[in-house]
C-alpha atoms as a PDB file:
ATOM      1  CA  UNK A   1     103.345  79.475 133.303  1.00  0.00           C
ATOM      2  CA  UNK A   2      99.904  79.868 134.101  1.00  0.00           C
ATOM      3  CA  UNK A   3      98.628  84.077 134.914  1.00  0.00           C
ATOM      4  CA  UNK A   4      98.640  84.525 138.613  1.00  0.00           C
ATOM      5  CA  UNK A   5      95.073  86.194 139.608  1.00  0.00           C
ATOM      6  CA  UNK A   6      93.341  87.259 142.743  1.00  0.00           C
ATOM      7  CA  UNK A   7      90.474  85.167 143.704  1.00  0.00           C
ATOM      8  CA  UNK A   8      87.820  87.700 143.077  1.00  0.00           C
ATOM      9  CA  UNK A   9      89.641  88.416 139.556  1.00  0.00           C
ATOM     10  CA  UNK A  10      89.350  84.509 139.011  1.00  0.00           C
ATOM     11  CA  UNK A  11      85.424  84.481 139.697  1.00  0.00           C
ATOM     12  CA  UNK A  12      85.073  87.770 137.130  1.00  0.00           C
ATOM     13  CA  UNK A  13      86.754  85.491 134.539  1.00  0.00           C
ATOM     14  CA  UNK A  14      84.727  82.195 134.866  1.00  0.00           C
ATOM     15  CA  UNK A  15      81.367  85.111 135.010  1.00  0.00           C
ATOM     16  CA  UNK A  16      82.670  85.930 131.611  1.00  0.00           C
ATOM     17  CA  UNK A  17      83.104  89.392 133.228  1.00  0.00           C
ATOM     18  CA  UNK A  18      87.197  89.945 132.953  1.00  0.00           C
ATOM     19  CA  UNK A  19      88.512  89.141 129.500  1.00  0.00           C
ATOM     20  CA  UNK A  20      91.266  91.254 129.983  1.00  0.00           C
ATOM     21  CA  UNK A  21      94.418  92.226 132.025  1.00  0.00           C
ATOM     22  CA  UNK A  22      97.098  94.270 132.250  1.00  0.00           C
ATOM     23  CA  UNK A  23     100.787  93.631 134.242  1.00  0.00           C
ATOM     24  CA  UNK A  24     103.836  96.092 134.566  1.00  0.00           C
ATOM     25  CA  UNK A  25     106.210  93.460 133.609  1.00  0.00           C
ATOM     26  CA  UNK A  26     105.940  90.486 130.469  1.00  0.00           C
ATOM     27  CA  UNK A  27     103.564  87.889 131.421  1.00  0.00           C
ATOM     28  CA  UNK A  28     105.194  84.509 129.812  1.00  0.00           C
ATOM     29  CA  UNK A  29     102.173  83.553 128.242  1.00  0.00           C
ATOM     30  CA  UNK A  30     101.839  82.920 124.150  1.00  0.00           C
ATOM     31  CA  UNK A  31      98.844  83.673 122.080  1.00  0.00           C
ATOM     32  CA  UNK A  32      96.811  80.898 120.441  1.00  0.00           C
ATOM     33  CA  UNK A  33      97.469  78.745 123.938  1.00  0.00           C
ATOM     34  CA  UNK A  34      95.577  77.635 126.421  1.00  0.00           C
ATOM     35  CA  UNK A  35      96.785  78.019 130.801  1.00  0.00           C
ATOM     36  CA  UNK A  36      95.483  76.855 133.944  1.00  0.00           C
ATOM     37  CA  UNK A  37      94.015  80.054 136.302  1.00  0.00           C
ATOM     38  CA  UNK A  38      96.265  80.599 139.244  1.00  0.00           C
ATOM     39  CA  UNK A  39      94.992  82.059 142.750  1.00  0.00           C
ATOM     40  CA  UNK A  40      98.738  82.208 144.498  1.00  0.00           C
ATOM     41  CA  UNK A  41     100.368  78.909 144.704  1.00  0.00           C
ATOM     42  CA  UNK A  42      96.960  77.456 143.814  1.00  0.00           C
ATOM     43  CA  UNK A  43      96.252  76.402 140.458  1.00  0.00           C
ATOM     44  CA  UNK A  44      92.157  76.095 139.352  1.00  0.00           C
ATOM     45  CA  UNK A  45      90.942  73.134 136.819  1.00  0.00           C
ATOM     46  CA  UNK A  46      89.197  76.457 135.158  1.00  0.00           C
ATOM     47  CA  UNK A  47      91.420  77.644 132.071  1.00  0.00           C
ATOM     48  CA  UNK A  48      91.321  80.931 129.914  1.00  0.00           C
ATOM     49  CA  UNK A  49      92.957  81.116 125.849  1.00  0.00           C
ATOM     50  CA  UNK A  50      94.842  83.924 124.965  1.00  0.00           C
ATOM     51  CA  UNK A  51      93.904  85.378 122.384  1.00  0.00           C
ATOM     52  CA  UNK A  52      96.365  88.439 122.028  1.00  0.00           C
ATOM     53  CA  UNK A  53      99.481  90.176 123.414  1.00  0.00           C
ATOM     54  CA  UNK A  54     100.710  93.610 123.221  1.00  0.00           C
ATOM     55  CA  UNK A  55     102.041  97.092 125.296  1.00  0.00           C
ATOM     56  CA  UNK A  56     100.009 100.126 126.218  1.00  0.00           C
ATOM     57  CA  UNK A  57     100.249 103.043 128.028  1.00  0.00           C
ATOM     58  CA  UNK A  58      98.309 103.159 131.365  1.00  0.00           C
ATOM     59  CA  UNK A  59      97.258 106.972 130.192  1.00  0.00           C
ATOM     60  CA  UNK A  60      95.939 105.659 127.203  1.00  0.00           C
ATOM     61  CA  UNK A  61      93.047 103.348 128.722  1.00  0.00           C
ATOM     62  CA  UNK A  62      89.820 103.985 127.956  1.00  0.00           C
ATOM     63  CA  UNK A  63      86.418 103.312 130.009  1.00  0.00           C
ATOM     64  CA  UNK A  64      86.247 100.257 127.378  1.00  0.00           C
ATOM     65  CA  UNK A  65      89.672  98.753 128.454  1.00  0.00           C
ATOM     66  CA  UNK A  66      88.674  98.930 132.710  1.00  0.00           C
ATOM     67  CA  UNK A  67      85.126  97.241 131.456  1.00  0.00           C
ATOM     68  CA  UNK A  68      87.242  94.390 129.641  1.00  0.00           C
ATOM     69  CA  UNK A  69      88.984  93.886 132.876  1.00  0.00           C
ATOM     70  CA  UNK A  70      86.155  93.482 135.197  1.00  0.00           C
ATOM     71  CA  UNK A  71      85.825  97.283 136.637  1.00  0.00           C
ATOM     72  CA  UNK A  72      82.883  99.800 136.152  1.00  0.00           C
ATOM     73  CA  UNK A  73      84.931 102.916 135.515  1.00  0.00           C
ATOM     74  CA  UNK A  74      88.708 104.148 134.879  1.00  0.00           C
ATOM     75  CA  UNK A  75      88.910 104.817 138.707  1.00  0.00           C
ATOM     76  CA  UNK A  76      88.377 101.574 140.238  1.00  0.00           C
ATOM     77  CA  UNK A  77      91.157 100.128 137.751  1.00  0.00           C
ATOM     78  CA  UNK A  78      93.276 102.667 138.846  1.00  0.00           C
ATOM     79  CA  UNK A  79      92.506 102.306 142.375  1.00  0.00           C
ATOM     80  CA  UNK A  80      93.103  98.295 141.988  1.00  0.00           C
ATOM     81  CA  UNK A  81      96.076  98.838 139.961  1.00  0.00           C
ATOM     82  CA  UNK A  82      97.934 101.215 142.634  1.00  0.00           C
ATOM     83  CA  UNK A  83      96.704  98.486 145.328  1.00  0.00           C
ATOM     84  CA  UNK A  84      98.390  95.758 143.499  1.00  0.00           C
ATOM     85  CA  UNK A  85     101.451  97.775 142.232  1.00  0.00           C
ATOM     86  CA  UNK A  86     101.848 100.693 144.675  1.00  0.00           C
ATOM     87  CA  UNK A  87     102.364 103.383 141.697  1.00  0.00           C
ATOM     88  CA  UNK A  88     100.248 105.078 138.677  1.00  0.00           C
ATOM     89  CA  UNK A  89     102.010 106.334 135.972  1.00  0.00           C
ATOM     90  CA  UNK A  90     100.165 107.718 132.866  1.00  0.00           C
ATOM     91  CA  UNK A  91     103.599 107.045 131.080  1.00  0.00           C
ATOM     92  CA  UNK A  92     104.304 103.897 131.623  1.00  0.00           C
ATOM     93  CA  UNK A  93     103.562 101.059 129.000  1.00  0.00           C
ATOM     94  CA  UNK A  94     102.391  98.030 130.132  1.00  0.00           C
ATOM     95  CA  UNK A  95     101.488  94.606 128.750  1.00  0.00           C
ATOM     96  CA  UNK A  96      97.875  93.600 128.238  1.00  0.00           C
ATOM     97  CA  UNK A  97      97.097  90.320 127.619  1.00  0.00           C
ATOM     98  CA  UNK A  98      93.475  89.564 126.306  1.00  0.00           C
ATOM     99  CA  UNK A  99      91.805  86.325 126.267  1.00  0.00           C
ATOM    100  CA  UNK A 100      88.561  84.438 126.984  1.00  0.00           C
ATOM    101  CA  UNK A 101      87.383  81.936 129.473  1.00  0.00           C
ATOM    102  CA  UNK A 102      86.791  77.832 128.062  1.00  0.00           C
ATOM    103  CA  UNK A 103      86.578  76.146 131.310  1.00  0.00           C
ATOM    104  CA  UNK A 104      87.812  73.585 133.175  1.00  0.00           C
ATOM    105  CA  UNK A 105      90.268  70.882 132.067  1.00  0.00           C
ATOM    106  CA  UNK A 106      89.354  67.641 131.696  1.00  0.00           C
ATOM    107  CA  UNK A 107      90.094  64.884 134.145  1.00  0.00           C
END
């Protein structure tokens, strides 16, 4: 199953700008494999690799982290992520999934 993104998320990724994200609950993706971009029910042609899987706590991000995922600072990932999730939690471990853009499949 393919990572559900918002559209403007989706551009960031084919801009080589987001190479990273982070979800509250297990994304059911593997590392070392390849998946389709998905805007809501919509799937693109354009395709990302993972390239690794693990937990961390949303109080341990650093400036680094909220670059990887496409924001300029700490506070507009935290803004995005309370818009998207409704809650911040310093506390609460969540799974980041990092991985790089390789474009669209072929036809």
């Amino acid at each position: 199953m393919p990572l559900n993104f918002r559209k403007t998320f989706a551009e960031q990724i084919i801009e080589g700008e987001k190479i990273s994200t982070r979800r509250a609950k297990k994304p059911l993706v593997k590392v070392n494999k390849a998946y389709r971009i998905q805007i809501g029910f919509r799937y693109l042609p354009e395709r990302i690799f993972v390239n690794g899987i693990c937990t961390q706590r949303l109080g341990d991000m650093t400036i680094e982290d909220a670059k990887r995922e496409g924001f300029a600072s700490l506070d507009e990932f935290r803004e995005s992520w309370m818009d998207i999730y409704g809650f911040w939690d310093d506390d609460r471990q969540v799974w980041v999934v990092d991985f790089e853009y390789i474009g669209a499949a072929e036809k």
